[in-house]
PDB file of N, CA and C in Angstrom:
ATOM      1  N   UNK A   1      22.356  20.701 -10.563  1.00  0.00           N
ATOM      2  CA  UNK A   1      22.288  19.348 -10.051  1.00  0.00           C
ATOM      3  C   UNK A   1      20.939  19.153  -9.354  1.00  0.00           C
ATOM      4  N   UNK A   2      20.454  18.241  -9.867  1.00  0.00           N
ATOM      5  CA  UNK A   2      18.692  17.811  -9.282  1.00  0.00           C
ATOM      6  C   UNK A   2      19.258  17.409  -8.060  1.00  0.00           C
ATOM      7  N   UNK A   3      17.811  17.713  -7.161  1.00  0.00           N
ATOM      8  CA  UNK A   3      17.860  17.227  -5.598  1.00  0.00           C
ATOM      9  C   UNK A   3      17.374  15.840  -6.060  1.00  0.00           C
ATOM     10  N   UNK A   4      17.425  15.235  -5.469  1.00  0.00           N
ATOM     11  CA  UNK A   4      16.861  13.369  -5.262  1.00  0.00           C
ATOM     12  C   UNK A   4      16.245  13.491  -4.346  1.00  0.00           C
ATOM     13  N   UNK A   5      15.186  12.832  -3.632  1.00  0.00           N
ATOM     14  CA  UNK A   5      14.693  12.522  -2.662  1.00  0.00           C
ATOM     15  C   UNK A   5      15.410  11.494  -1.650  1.00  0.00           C
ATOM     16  N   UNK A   6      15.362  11.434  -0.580  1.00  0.00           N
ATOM     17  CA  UNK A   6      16.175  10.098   0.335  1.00  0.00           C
ATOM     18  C   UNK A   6      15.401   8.997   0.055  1.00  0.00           C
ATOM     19  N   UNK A   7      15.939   7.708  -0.404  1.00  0.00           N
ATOM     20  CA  UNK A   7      15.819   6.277  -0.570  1.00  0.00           C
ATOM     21  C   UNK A   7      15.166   6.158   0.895  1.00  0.00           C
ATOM     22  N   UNK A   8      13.529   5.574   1.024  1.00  0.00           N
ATOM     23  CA  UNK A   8      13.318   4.957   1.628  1.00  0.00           C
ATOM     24  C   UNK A   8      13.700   3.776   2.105  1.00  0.00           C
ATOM     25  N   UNK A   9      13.507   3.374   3.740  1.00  0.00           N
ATOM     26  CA  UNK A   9      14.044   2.031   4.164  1.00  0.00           C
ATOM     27  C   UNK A   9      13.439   1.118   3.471  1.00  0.00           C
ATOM     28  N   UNK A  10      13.666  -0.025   3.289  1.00  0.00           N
ATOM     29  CA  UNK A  10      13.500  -1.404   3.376  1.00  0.00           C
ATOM     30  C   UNK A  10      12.254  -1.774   3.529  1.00  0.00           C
ATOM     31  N   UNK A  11      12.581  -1.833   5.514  1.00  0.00           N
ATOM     32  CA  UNK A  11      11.109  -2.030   5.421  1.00  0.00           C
ATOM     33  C   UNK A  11       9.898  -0.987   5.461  1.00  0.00           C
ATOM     34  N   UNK A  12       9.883   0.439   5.145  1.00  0.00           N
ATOM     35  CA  UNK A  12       8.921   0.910   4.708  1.00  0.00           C
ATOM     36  C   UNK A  12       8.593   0.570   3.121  1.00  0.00           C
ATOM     37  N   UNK A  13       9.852   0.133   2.557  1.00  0.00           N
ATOM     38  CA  UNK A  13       9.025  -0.228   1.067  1.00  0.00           C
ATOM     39  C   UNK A  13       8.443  -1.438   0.848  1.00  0.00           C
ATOM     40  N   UNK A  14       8.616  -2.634   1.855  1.00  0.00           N
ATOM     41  CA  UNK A  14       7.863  -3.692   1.902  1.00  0.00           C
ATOM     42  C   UNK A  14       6.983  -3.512   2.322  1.00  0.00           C
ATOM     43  N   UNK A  15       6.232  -2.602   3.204  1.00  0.00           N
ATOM     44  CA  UNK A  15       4.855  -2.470   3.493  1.00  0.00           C
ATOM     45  C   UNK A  15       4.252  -1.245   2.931  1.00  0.00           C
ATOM     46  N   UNK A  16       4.884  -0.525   2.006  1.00  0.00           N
ATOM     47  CA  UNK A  16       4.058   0.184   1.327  1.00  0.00           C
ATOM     48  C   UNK A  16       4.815   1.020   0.189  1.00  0.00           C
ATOM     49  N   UNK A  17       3.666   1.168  -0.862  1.00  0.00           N
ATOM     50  CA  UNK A  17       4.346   0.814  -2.158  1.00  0.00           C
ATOM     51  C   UNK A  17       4.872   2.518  -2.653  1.00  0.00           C
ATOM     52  N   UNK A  18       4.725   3.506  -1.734  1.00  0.00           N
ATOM     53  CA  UNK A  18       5.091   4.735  -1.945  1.00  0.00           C
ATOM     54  C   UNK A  18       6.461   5.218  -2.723  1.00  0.00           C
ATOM     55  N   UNK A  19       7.554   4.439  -1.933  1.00  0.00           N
ATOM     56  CA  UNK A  19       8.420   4.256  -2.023  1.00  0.00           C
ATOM     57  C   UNK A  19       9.034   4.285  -3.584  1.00  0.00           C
ATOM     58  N   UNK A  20       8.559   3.190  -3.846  1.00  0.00           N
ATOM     59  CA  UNK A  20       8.784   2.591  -5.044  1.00  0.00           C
ATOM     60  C   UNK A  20       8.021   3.583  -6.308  1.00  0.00           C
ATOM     61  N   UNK A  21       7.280   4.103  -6.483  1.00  0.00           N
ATOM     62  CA  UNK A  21       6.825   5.286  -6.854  1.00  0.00           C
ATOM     63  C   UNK A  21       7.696   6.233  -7.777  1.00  0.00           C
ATOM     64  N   UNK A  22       7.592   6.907  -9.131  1.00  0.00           N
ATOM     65  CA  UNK A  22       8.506   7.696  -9.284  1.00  0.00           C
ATOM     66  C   UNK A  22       7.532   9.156  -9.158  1.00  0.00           C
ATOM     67  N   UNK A  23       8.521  10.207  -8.460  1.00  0.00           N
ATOM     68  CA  UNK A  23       7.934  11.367  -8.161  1.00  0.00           C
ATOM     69  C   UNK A  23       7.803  12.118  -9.501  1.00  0.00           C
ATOM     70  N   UNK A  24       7.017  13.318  -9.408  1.00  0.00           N
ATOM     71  CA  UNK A  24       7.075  13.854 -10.684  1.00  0.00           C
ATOM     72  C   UNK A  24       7.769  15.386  -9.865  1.00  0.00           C
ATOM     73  N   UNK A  25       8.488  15.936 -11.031  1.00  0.00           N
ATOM     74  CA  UNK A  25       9.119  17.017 -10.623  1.00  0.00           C
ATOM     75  C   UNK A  25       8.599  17.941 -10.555  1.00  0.00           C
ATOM     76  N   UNK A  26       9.201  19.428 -10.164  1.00  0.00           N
ATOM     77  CA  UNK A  26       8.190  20.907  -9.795  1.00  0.00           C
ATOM     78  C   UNK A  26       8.355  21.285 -11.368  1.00  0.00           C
ATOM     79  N   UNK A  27       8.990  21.044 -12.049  1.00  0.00           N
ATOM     80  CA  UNK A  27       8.594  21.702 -13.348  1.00  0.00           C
ATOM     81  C   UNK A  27       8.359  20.965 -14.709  1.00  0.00           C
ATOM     82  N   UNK A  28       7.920  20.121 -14.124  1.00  0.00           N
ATOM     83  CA  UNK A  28       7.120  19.227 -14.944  1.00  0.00           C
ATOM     84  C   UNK A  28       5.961  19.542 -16.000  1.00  0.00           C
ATOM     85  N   UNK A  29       5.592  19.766 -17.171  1.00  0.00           N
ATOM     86  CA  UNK A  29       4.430  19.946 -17.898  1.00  0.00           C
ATOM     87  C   UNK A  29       3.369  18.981 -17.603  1.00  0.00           C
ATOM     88  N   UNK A  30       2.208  19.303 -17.783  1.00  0.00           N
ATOM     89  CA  UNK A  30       1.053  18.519 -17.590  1.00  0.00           C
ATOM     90  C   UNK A  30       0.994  17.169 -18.148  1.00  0.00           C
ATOM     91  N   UNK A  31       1.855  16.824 -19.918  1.00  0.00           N
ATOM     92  CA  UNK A  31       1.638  15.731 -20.620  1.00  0.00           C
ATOM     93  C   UNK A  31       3.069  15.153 -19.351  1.00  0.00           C
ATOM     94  N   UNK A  32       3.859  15.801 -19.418  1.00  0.00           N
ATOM     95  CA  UNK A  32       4.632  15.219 -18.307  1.00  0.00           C
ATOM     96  C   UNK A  32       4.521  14.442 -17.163  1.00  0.00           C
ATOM     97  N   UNK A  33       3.980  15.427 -16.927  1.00  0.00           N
ATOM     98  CA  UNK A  33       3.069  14.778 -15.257  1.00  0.00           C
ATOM     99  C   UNK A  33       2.048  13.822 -15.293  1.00  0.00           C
ATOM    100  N   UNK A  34       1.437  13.509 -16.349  1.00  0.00           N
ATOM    101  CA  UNK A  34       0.406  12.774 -16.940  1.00  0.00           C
ATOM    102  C   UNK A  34       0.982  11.526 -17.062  1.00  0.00           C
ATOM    103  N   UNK A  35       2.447  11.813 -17.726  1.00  0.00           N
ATOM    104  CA  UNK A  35       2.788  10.341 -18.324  1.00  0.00           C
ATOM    105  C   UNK A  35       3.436  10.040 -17.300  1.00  0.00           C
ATOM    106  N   UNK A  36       4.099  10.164 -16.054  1.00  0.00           N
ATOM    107  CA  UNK A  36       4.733   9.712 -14.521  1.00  0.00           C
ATOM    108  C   UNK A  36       3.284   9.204 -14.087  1.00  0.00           C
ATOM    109  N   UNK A  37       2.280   9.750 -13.698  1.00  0.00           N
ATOM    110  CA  UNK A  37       1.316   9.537 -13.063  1.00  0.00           C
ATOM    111  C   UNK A  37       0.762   7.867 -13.471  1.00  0.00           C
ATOM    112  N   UNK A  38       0.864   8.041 -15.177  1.00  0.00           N
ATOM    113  CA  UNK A  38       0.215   6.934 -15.308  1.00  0.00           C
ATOM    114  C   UNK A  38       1.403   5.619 -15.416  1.00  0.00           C
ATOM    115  N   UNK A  39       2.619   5.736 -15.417  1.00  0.00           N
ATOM    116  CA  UNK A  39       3.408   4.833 -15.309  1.00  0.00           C
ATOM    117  C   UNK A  39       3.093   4.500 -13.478  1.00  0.00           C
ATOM    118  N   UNK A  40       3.514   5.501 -12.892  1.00  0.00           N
ATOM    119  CA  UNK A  40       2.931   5.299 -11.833  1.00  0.00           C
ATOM    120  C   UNK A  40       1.551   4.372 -11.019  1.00  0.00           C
ATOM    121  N   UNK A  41       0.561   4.696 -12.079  1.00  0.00           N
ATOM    122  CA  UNK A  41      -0.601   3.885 -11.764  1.00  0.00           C
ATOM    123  C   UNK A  41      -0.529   2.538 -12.601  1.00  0.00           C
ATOM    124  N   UNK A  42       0.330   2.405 -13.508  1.00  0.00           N
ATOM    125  CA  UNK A  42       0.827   1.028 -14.079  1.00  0.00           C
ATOM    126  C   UNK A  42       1.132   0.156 -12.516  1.00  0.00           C
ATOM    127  N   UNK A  43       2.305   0.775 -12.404  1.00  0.00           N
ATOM    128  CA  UNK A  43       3.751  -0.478 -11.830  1.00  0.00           C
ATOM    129  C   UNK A  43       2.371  -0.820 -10.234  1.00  0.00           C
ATOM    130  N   UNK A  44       1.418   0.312  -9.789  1.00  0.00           N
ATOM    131  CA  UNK A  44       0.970  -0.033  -8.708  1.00  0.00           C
ATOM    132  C   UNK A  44      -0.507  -1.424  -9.253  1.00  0.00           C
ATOM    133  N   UNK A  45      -0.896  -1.042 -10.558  1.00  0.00           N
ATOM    134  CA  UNK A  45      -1.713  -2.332 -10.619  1.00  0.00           C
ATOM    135  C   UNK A  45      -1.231  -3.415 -10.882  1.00  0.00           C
ATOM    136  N   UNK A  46       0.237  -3.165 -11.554  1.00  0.00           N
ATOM    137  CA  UNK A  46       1.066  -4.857 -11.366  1.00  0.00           C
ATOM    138  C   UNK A  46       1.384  -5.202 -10.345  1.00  0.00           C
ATOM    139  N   UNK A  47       1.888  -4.632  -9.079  1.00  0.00           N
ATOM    140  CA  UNK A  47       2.134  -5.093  -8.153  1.00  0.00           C
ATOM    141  C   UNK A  47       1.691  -5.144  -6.611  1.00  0.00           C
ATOM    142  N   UNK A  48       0.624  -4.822  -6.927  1.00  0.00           N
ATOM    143  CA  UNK A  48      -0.326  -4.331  -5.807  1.00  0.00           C
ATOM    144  C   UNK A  48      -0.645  -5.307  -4.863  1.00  0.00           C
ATOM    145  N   UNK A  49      -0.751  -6.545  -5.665  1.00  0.00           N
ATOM    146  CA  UNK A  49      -1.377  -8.061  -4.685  1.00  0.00           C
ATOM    147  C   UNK A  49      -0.344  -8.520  -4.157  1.00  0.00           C
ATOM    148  N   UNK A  50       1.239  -7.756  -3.949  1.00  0.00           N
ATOM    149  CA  UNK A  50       1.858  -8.241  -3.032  1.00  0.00           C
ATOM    150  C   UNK A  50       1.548  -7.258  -1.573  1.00  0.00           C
ATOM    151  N   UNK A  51       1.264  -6.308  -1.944  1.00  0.00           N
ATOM    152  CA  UNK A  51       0.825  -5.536  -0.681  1.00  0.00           C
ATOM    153  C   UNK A  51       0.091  -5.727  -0.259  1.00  0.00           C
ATOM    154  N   UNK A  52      -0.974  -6.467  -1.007  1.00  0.00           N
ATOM    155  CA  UNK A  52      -2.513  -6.701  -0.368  1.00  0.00           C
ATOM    156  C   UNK A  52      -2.176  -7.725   0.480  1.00  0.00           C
ATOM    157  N   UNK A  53      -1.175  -8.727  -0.158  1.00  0.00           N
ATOM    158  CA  UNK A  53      -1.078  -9.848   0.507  1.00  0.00           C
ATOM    159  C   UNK A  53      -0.565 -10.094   1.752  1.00  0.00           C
ATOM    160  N   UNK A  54       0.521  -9.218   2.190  1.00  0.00           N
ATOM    161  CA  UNK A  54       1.079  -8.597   2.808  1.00  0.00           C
ATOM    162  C   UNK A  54       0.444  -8.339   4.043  1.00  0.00           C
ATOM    163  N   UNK A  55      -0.716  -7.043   3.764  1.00  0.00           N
ATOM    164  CA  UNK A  55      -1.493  -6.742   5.381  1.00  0.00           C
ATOM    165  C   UNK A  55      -2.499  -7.594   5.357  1.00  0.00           C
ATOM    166  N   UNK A  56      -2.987  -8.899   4.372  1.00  0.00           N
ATOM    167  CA  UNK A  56      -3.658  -9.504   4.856  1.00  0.00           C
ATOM    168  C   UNK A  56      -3.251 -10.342   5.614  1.00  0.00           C
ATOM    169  N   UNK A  57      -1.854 -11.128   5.194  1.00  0.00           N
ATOM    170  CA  UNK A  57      -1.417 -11.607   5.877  1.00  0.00           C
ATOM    171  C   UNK A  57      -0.968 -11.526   7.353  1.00  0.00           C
ATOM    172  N   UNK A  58      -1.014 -10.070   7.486  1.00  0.00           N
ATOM    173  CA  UNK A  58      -0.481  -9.611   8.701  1.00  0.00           C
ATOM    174  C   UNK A  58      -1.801  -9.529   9.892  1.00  0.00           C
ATOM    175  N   UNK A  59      -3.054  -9.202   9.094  1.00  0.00           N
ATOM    176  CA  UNK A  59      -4.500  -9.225   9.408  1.00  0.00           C
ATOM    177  C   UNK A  59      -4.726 -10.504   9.863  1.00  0.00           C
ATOM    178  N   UNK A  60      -4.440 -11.409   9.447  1.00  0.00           N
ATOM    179  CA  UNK A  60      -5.042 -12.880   9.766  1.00  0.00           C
ATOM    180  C   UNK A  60      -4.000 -13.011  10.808  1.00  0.00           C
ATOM    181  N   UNK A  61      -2.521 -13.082  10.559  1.00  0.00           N
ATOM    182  CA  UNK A  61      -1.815 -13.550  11.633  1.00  0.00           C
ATOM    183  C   UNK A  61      -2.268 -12.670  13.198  1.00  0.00           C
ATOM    184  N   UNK A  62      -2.531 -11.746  13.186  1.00  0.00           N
ATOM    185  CA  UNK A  62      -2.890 -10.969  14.227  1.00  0.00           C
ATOM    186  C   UNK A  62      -4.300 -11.298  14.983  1.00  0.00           C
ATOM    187  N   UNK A  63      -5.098 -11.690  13.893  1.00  0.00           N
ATOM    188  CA  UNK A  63      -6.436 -12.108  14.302  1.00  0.00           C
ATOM    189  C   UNK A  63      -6.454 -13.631  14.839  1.00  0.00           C
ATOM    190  N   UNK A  64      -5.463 -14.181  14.417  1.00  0.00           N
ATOM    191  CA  UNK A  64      -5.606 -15.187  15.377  1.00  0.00           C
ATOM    192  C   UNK A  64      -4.702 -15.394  17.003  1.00  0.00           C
ATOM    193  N   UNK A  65      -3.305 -14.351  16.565  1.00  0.00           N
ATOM    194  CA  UNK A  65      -3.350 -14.357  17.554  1.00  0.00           C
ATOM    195  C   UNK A  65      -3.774 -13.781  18.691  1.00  0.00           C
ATOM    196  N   UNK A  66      -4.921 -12.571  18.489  1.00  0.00           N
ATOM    197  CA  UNK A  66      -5.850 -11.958  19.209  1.00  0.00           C
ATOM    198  C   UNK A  66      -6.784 -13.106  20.031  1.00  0.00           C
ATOM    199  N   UNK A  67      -7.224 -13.970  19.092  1.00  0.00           N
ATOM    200  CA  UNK A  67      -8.179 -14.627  19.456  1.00  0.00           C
ATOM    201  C   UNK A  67      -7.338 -15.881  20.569  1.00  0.00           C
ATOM    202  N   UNK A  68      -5.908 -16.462  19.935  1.00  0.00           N
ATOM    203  CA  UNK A  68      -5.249 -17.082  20.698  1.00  0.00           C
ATOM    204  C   UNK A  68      -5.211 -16.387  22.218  1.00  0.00           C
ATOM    205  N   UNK A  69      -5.225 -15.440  22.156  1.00  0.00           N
ATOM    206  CA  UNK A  69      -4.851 -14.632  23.531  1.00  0.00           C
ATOM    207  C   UNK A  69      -5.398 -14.224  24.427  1.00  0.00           C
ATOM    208  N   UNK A  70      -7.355 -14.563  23.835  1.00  0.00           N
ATOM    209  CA  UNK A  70      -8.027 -14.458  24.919  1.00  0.00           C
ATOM    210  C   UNK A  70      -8.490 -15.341  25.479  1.00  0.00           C
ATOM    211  N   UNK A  71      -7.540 -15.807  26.904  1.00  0.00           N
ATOM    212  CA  UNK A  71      -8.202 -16.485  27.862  1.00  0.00           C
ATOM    213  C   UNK A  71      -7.369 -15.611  29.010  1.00  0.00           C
ATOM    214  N   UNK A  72      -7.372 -16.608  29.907  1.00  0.00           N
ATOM    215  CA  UNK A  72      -7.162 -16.064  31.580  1.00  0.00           C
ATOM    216  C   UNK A  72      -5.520 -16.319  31.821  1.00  0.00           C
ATOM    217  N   UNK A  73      -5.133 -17.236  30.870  1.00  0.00           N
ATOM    218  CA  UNK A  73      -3.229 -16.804  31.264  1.00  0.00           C
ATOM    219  C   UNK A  73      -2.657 -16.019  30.783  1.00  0.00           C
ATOM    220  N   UNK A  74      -3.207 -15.287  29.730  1.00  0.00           N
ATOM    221  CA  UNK A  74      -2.164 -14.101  29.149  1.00  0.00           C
ATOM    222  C   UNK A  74      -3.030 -13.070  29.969  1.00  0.00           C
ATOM    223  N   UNK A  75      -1.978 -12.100  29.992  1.00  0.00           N
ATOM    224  CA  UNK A  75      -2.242 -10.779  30.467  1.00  0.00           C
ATOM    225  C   UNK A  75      -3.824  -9.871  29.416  1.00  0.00           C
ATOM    226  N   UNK A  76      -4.188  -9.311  29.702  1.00  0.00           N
ATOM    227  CA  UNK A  76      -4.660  -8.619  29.106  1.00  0.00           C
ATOM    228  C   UNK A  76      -4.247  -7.752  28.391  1.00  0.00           C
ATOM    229  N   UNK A  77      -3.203  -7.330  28.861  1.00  0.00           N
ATOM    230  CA  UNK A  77      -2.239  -6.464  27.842  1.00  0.00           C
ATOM    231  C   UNK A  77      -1.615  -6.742  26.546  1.00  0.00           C
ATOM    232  N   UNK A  78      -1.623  -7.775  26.391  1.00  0.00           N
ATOM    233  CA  UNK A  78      -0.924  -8.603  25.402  1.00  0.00           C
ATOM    234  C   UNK A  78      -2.353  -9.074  24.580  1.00  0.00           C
ATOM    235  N   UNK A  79      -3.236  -9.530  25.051  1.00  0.00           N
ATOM    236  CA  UNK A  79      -4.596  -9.375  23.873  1.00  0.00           C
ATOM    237  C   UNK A  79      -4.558  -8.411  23.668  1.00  0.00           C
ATOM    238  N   UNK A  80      -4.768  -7.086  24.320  1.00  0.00           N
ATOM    239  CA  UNK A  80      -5.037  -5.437  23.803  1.00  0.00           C
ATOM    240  C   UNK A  80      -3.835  -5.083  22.744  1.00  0.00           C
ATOM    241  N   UNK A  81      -3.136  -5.854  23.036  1.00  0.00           N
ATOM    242  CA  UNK A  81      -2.072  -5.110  22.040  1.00  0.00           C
ATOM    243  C   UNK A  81      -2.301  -5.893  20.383  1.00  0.00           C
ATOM    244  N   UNK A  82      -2.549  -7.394  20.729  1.00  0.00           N
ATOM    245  CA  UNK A  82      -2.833  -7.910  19.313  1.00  0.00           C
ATOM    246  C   UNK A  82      -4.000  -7.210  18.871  1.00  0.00           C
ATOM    247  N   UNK A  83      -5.020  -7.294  19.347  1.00  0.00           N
ATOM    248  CA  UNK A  83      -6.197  -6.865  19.145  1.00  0.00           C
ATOM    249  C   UNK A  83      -6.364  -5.462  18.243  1.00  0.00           C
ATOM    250  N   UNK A  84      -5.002  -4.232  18.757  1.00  0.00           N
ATOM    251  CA  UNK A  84      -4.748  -3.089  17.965  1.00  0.00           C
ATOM    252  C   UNK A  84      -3.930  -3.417  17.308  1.00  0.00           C
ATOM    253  N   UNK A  85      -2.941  -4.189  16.895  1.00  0.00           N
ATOM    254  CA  UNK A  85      -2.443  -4.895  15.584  1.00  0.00           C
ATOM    255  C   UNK A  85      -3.477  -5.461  14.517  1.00  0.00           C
ATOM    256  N   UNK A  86      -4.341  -6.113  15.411  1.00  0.00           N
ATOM    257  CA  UNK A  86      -5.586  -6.337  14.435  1.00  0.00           C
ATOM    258  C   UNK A  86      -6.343  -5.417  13.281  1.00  0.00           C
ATOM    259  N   UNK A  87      -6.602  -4.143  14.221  1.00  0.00           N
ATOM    260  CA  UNK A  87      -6.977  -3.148  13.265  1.00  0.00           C
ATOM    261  C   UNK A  87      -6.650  -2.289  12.628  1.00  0.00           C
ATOM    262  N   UNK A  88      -5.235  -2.312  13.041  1.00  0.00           N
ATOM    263  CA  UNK A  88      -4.307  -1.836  12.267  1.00  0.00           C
ATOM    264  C   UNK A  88      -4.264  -1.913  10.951  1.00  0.00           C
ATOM    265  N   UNK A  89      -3.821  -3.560  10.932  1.00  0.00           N
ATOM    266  CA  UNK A  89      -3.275  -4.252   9.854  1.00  0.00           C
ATOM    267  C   UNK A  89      -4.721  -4.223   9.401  1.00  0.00           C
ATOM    268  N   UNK A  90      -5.619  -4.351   9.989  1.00  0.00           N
ATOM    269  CA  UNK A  90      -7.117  -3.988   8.382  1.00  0.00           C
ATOM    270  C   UNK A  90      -7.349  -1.992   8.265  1.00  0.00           C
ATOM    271  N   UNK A  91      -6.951  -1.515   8.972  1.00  0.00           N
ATOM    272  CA  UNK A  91      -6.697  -0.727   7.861  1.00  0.00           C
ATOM    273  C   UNK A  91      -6.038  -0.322   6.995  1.00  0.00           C
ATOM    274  N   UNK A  92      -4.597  -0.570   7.341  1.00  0.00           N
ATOM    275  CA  UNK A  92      -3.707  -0.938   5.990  1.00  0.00           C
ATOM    276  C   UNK A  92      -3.734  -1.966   5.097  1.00  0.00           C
ATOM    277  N   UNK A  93      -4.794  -2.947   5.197  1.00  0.00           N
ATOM    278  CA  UNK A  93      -5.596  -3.798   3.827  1.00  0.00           C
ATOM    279  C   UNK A  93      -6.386  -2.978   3.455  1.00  0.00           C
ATOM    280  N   UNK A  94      -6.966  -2.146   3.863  1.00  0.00           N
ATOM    281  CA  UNK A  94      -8.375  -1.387   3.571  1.00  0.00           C
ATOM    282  C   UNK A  94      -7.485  -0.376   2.391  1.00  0.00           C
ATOM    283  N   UNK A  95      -6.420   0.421   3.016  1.00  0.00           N
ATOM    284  CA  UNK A  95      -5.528   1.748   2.000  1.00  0.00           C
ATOM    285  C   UNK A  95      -5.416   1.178   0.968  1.00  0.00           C
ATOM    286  N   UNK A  96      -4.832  -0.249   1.273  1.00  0.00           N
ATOM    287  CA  UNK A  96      -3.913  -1.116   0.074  1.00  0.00           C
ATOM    288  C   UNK A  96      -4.720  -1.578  -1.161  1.00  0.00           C
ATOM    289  N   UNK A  97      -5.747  -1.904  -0.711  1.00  0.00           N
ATOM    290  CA  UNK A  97      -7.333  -2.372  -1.789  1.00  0.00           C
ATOM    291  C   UNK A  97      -7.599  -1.039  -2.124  1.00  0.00           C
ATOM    292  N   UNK A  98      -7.890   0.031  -1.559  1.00  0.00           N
ATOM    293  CA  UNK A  98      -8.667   0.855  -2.398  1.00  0.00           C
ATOM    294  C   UNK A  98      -7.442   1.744  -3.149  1.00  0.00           C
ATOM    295  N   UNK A  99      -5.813   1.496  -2.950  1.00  0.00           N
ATOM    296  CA  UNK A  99      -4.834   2.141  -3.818  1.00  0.00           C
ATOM    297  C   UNK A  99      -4.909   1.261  -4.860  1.00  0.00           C
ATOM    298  N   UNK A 100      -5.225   0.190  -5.103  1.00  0.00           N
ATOM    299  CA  UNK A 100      -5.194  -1.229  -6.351  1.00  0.00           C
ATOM    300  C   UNK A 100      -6.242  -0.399  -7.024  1.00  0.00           C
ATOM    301  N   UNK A 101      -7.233  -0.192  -6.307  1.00  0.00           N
ATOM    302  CA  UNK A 101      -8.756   0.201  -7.278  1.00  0.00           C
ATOM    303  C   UNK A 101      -8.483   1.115  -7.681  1.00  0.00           C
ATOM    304  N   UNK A 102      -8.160   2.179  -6.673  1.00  0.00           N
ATOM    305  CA  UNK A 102      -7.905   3.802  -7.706  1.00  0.00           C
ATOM    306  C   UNK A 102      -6.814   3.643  -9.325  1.00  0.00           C
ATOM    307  N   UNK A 103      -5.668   2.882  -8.814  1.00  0.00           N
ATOM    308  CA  UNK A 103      -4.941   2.731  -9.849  1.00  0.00           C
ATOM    309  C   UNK A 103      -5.371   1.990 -11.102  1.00  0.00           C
ATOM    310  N   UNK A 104      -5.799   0.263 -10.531  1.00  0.00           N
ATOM    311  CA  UNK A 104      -6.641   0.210 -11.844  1.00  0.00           C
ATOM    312  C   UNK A 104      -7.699   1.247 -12.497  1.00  0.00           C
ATOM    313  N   UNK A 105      -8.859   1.645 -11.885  1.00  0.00           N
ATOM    314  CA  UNK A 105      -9.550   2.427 -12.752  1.00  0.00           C
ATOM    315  C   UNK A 105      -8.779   3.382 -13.727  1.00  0.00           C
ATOM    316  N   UNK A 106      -7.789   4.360 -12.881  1.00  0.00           N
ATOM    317  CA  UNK A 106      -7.192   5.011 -13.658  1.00  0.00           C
ATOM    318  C   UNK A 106      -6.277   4.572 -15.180  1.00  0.00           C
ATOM    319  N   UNK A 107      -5.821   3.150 -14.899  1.00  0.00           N
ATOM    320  CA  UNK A 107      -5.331   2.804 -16.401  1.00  0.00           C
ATOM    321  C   UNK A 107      -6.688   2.534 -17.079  1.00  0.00           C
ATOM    322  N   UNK A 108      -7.599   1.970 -16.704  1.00  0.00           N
ATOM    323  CA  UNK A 108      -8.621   2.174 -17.898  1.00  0.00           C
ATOM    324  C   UNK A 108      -9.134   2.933 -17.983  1.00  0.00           C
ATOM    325  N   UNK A 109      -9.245   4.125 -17.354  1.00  0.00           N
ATOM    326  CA  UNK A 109      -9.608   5.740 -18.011  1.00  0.00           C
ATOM    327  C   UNK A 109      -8.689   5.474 -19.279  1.00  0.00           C
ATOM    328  N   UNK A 110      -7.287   5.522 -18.719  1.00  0.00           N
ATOM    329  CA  UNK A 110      -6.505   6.108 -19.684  1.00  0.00           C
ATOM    330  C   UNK A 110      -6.558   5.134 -21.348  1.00  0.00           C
ATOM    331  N   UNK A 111      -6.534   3.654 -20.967  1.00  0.00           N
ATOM    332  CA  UNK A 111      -6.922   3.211 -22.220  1.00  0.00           C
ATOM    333  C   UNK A 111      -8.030   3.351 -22.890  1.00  0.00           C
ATOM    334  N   UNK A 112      -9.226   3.460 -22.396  1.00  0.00           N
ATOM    335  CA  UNK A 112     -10.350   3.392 -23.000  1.00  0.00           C
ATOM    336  C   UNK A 112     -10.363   5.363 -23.551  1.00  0.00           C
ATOM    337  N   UNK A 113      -9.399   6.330 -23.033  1.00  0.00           N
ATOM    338  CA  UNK A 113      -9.378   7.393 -23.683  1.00  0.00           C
ATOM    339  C   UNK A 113      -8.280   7.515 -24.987  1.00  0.00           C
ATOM    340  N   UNK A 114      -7.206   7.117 -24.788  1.00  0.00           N
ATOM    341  CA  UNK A 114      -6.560   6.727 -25.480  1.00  0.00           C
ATOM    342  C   UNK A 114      -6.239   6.322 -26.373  1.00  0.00           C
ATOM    343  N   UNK A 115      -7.088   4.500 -26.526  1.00  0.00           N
ATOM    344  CA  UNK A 115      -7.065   3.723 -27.175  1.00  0.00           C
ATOM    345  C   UNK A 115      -6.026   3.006 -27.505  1.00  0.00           C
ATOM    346  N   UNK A 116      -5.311   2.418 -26.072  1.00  0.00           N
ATOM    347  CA  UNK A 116      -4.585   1.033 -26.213  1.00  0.00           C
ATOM    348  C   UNK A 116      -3.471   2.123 -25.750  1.00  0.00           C
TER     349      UNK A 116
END
C-alpha cells in the first residue's frame, strides 16, 4: 500500500501552487520522472496568473494600506506591520513570477526538443 502524502490546507493551496503539484515517487525511472515533471511544469504555466494575481493583489492592497497608515493617528505599529506585509507579499510575487518563468521555459525546452 503506497504512502500518500497529507492533503494540504486550503489556504496554503490558494497561495501557493505546491500543493497542487503531483509528486514523483522514490522509484520512479527517469522517462518517469521526466514525464511528472513536465506535466507538472504544464498545469503550473496554465495556472500560474492566478497566483501571480493573488500576491499582487495582496502587494497593492498592503501598499496602500502602508501608505494609508502613515500619518500621526495610527500607531506606528500598525504601519510597521503593513509595511512588512508589504514585502512580504513582493516577495511572494517575486517566487510566483520567477516559478511561471522557470516552468514556461521548461515546456519549451521540452517542445522545441521534442517536437510538439
Amino acid at each position: 500500500m503506497e504512502d500518500t502524502p497529507p492533503t494540504r490546507s486550503i489556504w496554503s493551496r490558494f497561495w501557493s501552487p505546491r500543493g497542487m503539484l503531483e509528486s514523483i515517487p522514490a522509484g520512479a525511472d527517469a522517462v518517469e520522472a521526466d514525464d511528472i515533471a513536465h506535466r507538472n511544469n504544464v498545469w503550473l504555466k496554465t495556472y500560474m496568473d492566478m497566483y501571480v494575481l493573488r500576491w499582487a493583489g495582496l502587494f497593492l492592497a498592503s501598499l496602500v494600506a502602508s501608505v494609508l497608515t502613515h500619518n500621526d493617528e495610527v500607531p506606528l505599529v500598525v504601519n510597521a506591520a503593513f509595511v512588512l506585509l508589504c514585502v512580504g507579499a513582493l516577495a511572494g510575487l517575486v517566487v510566483m513570477i520567477r516559478t511561471y518563468r522557470r516552468a514556461a521555459a521548461a515546456v519549451r525546452r521540452r517542445i522545441g526538443t521534442h517536437g510538439g
